[in-house]
N, C-alpha and C. Protein backbone atom coordinates (compact mmCIF):
# COMPACT_ATOMS: atom_id res chain seq x y z
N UNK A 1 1.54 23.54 10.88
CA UNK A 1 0.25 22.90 10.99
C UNK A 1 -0.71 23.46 9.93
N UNK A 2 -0.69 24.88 9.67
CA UNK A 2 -1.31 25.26 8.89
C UNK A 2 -1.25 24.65 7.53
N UNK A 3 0.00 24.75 7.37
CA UNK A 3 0.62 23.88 5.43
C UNK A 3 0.06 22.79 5.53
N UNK A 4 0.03 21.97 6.41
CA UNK A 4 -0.50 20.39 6.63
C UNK A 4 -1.79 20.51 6.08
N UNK A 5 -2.95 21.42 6.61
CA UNK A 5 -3.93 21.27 6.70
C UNK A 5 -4.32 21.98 5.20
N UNK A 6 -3.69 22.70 4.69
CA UNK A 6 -3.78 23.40 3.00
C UNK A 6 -3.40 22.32 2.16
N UNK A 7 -2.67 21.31 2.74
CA UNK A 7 -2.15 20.07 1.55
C UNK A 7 -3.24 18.79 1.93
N UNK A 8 -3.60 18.85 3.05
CA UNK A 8 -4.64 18.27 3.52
C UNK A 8 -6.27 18.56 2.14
N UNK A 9 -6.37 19.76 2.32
CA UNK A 9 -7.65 19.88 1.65
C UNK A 9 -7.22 19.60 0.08
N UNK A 10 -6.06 19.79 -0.49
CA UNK A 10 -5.43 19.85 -1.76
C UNK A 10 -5.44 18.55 -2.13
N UNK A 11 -5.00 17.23 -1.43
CA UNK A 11 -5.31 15.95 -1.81
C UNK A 11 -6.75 15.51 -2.07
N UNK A 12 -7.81 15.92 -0.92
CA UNK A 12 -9.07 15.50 -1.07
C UNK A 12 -9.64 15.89 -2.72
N UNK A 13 -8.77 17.04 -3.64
CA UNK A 13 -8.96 17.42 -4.69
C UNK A 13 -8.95 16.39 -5.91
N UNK A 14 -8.12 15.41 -5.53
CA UNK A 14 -7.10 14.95 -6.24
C UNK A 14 -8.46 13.31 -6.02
N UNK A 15 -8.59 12.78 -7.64
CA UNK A 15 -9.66 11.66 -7.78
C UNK A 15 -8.78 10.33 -7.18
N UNK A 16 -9.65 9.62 -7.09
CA UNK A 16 -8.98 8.02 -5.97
C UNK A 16 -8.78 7.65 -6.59
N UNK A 17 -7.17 7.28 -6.62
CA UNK A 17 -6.99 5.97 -7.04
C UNK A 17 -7.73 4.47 -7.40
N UNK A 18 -7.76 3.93 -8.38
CA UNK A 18 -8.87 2.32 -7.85
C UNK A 18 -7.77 1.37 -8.65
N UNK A 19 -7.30 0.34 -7.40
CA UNK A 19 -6.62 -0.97 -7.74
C UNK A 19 -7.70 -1.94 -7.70
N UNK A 20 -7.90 -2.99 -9.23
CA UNK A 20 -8.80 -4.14 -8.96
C UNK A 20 -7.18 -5.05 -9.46
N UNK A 21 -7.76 -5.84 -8.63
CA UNK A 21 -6.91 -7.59 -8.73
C UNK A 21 -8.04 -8.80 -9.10
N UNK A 22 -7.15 -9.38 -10.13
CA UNK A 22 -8.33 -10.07 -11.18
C UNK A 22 -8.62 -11.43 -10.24
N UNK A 23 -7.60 -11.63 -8.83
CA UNK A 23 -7.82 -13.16 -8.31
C UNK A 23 -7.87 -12.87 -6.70
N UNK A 24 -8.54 -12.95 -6.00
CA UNK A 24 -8.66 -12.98 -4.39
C UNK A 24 -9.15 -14.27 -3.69
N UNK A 25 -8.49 -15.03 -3.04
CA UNK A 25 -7.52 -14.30 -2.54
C UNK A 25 -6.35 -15.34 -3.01
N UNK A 26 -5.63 -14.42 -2.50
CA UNK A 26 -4.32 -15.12 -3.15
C UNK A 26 -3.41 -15.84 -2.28
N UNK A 27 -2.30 -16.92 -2.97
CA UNK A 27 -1.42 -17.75 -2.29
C UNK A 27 0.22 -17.07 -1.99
N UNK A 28 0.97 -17.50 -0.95
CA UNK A 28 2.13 -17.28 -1.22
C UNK A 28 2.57 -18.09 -2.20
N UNK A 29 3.92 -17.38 -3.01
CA UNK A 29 4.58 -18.05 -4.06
C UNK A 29 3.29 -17.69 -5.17
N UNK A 30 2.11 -17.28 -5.25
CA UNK A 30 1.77 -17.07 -6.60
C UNK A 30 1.33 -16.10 -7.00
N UNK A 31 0.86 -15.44 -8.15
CA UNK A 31 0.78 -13.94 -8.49
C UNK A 31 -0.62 -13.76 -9.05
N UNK A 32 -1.05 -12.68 -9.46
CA UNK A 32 -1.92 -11.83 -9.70
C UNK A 32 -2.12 -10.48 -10.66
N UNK A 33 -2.91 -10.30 -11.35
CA UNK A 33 -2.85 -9.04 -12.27
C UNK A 33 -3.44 -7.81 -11.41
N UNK A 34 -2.71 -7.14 -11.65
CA UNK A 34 -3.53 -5.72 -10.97
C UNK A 34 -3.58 -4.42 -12.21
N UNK A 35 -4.45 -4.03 -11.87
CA UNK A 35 -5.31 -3.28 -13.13
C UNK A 35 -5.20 -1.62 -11.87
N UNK A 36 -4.61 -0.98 -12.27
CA UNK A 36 -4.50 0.69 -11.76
C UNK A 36 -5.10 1.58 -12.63
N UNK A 37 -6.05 2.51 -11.94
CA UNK A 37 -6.65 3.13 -12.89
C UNK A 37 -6.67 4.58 -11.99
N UNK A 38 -6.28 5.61 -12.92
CA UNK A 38 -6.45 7.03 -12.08
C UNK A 38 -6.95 7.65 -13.09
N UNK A 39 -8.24 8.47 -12.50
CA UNK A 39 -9.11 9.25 -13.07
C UNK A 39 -8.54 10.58 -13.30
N UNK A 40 -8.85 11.19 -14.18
CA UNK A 40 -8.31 12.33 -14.66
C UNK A 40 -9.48 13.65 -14.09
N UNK A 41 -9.28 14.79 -14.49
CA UNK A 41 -7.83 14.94 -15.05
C UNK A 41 -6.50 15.37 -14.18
N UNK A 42 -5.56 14.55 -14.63
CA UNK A 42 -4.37 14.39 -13.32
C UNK A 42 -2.85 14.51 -14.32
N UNK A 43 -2.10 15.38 -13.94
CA UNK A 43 -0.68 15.20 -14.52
C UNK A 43 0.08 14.61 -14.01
N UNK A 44 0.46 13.50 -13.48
CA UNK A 44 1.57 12.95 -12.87
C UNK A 44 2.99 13.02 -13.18
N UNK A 45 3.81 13.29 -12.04
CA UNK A 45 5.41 13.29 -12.27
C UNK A 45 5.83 11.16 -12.09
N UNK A 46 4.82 11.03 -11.11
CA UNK A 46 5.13 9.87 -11.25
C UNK A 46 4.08 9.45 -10.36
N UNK A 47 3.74 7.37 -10.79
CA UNK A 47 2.43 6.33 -9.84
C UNK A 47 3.31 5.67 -9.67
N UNK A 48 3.90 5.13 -8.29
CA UNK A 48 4.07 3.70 -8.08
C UNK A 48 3.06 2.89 -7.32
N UNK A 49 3.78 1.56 -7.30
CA UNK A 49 2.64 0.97 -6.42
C UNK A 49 3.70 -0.05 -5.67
N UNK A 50 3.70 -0.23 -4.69
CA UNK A 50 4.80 -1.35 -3.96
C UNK A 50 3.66 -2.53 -2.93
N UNK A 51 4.13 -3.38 -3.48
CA UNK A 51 3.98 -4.63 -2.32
C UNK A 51 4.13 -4.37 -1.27
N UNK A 52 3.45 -4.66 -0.20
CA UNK A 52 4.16 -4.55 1.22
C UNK A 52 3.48 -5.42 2.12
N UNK A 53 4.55 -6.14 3.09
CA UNK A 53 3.96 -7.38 3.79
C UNK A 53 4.19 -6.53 5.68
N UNK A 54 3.42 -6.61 5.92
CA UNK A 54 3.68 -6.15 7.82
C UNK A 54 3.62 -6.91 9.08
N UNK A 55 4.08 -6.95 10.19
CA UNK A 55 3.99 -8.21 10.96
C UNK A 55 3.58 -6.95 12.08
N UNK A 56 2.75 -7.55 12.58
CA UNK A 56 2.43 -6.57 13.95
C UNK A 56 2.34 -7.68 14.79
N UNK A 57 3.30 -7.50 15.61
CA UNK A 57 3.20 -8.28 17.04
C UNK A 57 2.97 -7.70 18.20
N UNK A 58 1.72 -8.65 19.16
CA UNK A 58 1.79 -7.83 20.80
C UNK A 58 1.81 -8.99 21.26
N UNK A 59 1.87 -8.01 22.78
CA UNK A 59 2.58 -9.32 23.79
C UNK A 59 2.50 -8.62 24.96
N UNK A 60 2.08 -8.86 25.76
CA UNK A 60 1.43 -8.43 27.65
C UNK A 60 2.67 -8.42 28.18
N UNK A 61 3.02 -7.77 28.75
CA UNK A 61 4.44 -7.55 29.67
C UNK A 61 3.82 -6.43 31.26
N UNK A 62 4.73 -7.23 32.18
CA UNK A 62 4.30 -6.57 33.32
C UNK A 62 5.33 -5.56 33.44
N UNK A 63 4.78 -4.10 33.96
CA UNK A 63 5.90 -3.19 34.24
C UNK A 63 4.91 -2.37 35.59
N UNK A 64 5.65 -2.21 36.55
CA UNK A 64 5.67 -1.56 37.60
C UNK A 64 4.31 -2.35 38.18
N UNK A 65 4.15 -3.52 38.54
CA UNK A 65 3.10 -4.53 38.99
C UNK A 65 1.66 -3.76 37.92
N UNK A 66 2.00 -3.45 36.77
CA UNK A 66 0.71 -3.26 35.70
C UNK A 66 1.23 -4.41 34.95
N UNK A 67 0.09 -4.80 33.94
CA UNK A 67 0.44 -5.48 32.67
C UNK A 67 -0.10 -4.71 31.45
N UNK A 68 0.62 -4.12 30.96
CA UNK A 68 0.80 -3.61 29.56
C UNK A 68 0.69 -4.62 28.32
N UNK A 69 0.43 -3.63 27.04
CA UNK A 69 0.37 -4.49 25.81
C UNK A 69 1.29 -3.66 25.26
N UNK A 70 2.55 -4.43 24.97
CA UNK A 70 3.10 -3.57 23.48
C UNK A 70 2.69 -4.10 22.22
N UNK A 71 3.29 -3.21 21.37
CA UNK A 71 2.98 -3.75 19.75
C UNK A 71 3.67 -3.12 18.94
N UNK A 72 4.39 -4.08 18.45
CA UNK A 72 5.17 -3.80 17.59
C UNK A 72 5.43 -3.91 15.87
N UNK A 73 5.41 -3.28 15.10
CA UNK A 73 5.00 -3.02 13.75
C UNK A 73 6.16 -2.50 12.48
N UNK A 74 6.45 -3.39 11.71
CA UNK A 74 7.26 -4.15 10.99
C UNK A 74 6.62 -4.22 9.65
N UNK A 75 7.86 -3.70 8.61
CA UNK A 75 7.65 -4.04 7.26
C UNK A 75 8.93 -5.25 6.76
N UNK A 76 7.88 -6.21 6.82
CA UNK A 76 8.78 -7.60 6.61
C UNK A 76 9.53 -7.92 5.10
N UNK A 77 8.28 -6.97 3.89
CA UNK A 77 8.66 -7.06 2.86
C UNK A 77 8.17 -6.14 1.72
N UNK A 78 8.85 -5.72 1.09
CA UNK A 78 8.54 -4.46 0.48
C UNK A 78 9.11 -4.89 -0.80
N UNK A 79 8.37 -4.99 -2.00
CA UNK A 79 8.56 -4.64 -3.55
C UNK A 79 7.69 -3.64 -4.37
N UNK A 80 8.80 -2.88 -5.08
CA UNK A 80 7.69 -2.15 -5.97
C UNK A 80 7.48 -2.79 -7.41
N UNK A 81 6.03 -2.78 -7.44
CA UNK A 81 5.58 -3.42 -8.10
C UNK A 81 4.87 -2.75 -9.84
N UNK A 82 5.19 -1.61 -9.65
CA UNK A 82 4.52 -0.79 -10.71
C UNK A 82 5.43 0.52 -10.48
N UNK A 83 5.67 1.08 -11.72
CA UNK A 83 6.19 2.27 -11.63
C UNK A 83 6.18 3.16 -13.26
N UNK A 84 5.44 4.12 -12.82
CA UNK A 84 5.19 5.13 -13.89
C UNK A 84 5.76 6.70 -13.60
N UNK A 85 5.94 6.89 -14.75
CA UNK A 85 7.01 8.12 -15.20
C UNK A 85 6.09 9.41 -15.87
N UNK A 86 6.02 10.42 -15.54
CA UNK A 86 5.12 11.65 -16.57
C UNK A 86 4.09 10.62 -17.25
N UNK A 87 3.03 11.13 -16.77
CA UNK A 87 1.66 10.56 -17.69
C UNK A 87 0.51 11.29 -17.23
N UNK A 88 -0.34 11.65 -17.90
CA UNK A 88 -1.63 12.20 -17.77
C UNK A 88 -2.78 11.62 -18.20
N UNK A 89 -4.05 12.11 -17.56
CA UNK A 89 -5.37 12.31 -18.77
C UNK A 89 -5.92 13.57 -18.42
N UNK A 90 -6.71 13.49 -18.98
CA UNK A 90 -7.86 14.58 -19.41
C UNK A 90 -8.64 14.59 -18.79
N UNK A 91 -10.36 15.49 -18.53
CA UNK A 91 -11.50 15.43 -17.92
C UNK A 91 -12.44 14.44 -18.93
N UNK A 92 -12.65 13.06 -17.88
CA UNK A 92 -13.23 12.12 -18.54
C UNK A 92 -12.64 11.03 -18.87
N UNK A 93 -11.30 11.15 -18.83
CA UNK A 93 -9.98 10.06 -19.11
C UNK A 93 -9.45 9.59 -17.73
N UNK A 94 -8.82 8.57 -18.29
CA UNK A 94 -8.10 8.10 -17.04
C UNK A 94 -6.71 7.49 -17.37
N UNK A 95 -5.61 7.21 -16.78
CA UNK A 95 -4.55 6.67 -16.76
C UNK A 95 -4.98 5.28 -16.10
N UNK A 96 -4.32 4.34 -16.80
CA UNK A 96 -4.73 2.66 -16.62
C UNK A 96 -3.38 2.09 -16.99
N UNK A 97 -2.26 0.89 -16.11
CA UNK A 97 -1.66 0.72 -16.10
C UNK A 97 -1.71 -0.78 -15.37
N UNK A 98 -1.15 -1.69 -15.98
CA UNK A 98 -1.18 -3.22 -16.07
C UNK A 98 0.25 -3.66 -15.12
N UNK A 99 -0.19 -4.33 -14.44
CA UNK A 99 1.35 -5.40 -13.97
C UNK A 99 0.64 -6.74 -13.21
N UNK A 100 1.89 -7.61 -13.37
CA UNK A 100 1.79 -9.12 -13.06
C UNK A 100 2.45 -8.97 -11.50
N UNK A 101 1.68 -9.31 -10.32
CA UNK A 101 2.45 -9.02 -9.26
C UNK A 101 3.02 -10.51 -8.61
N UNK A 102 4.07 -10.76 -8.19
CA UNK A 102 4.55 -11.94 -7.25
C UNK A 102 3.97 -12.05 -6.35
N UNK A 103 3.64 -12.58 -5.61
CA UNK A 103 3.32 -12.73 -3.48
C UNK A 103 4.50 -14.00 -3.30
N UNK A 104 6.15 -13.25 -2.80
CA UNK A 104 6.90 -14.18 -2.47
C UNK A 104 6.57 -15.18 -1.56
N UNK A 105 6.87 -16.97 -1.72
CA UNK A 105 6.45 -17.60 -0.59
C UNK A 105 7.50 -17.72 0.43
N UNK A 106 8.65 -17.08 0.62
CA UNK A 106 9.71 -17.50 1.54
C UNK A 106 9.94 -15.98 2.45
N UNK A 107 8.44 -15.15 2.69
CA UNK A 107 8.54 -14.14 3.65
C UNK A 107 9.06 -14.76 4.94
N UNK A 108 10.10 -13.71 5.71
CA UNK A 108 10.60 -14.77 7.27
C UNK A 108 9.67 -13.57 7.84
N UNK A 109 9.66 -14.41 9.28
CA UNK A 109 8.76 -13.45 10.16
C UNK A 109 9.86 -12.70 10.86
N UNK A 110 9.33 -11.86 11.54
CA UNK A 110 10.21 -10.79 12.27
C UNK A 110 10.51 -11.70 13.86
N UNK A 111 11.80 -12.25 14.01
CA UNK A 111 11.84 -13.30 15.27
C UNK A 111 11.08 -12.66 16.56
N UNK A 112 9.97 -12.18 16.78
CA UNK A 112 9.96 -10.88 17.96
C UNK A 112 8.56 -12.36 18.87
N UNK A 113 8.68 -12.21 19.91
CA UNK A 113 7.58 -13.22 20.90
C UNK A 113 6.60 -12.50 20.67
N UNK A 114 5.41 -12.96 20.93
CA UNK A 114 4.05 -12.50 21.08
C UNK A 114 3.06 -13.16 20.11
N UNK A 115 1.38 -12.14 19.83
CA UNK A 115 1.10 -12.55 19.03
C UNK A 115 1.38 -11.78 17.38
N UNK A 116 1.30 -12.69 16.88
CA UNK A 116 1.79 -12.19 15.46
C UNK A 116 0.49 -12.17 14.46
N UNK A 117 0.58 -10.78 14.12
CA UNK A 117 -0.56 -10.52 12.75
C UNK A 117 -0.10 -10.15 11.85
N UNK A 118 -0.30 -11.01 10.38
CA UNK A 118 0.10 -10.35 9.30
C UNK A 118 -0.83 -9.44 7.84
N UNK A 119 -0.25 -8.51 7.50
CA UNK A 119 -0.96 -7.99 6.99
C UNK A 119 -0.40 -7.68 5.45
N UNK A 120 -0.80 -7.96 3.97
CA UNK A 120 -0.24 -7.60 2.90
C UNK A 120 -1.16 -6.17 2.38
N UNK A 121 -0.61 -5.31 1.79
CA UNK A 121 -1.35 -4.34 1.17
C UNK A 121 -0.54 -3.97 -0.21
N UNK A 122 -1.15 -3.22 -1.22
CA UNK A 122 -0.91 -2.53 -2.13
C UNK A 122 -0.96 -1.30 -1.59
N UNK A 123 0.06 -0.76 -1.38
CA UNK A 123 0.78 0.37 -1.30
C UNK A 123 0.61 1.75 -2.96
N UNK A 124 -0.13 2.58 -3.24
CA UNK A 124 -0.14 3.58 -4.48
C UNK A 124 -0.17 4.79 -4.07
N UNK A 125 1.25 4.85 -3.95
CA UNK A 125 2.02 6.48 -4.63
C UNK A 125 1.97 7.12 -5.88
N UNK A 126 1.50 8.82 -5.59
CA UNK A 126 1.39 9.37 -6.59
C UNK A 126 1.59 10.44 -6.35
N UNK A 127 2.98 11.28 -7.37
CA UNK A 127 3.25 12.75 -7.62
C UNK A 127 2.65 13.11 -9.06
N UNK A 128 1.66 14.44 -7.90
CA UNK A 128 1.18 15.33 -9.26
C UNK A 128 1.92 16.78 -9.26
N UNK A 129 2.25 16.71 -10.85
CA UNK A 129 3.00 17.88 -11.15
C UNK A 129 2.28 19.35 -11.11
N UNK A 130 2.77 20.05 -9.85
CA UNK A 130 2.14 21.69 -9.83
C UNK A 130 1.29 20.96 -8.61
N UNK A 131 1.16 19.68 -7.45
CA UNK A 131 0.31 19.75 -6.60
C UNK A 131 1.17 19.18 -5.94
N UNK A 132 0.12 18.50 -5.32
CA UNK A 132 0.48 17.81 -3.73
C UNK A 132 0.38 16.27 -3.96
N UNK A 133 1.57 15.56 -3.28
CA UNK A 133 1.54 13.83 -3.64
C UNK A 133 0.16 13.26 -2.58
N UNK A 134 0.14 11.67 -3.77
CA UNK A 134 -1.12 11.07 -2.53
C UNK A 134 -0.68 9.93 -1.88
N UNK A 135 -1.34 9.25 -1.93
CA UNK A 135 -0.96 7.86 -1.16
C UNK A 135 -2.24 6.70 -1.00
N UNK A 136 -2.39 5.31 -1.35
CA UNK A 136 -4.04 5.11 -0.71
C UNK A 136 -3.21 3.45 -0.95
N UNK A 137 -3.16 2.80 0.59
CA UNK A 137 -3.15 1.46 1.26
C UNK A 137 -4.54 0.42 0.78
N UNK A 138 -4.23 -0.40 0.07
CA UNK A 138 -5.49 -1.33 -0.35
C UNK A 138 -5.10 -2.31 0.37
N UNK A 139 -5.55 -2.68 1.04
CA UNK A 139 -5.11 -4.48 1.68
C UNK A 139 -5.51 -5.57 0.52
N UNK A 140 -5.07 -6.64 0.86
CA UNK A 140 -5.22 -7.89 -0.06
C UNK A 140 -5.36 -8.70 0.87
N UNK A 141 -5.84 -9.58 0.38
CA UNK A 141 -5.96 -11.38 1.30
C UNK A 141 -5.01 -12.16 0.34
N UNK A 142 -3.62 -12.49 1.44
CA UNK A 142 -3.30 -13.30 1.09
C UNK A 142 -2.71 -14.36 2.30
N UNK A 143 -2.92 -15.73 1.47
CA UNK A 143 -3.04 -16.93 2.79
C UNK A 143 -1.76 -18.19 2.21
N UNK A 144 -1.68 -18.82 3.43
CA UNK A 144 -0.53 -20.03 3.14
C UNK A 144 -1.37 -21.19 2.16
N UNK A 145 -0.21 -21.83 1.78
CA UNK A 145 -0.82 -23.14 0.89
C UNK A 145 -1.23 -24.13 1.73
């Protein structure tokens, strides 16, 4: 618990990530530029960034004359969408990195009853060399045609 909480304060060290996307919101089946930018100064072993689509379903079920909610939570679709290798900047610099992203239109849902919520995010992973990795979930809006 202790290490947790030393890698804990060691990330808050570490500057935010910022994903802009040049089109919101977006369609299935069509894509988008995303512009990654990490503020320095940062050595990276490696940035990815992955697509990721989630289905959270609930649904009221009676157990022992109660009615309960479960919910259940699902990664329907996962691409990585960016991936960088050793790169740095400086104090005042930043690392900036370009990609064209898909939003597949033939996601299946997870067959599960209930209600169903879906959720897309940009997913950005990052190992810094001599620290501690980060992580930071951007959601996106994306909707049917």
């Amino acid at each position: 618990m202790f290490v947790l909480g030393i890698k804990m304060v060691l990330m808050t060290r570490i500057p935010e990530t910022v994903a802009e996307v040049d089109n919101m919101p977006v369609h299935l089946g069509e894509s988008f530029q995303l512009t990654i930018r990490q503020p320095g100064p940062i050595r990276l072993k490696s940035l990815r960034v992955n697509l990721v689509c989630e289905q959270t379903t609930t649904r009221e079920v009676q157990r022992a004359g109660e009615t309960k909610t479960d919910t259940d939570r699902r990664i329907i679709h996962q691409t990585n969408v960016l991936d960088l290798k050793e790169t740095g900047a400086g104090h005042g610099e930043q690392v900036i990195a370009h990609a064209t992203v898909n939003v597949p239109a033939g996601v299946r849902l997870a067959d599960i009853e209930g209600r169903k919520e879906i959720t897309w995010r940009l997913e950005v992973w990052g190992r810094v060399r001599g620290w501690v990795g980060f992580g930071h979930p951007y959601v996106i809006q994306v909707l049917n045609r």
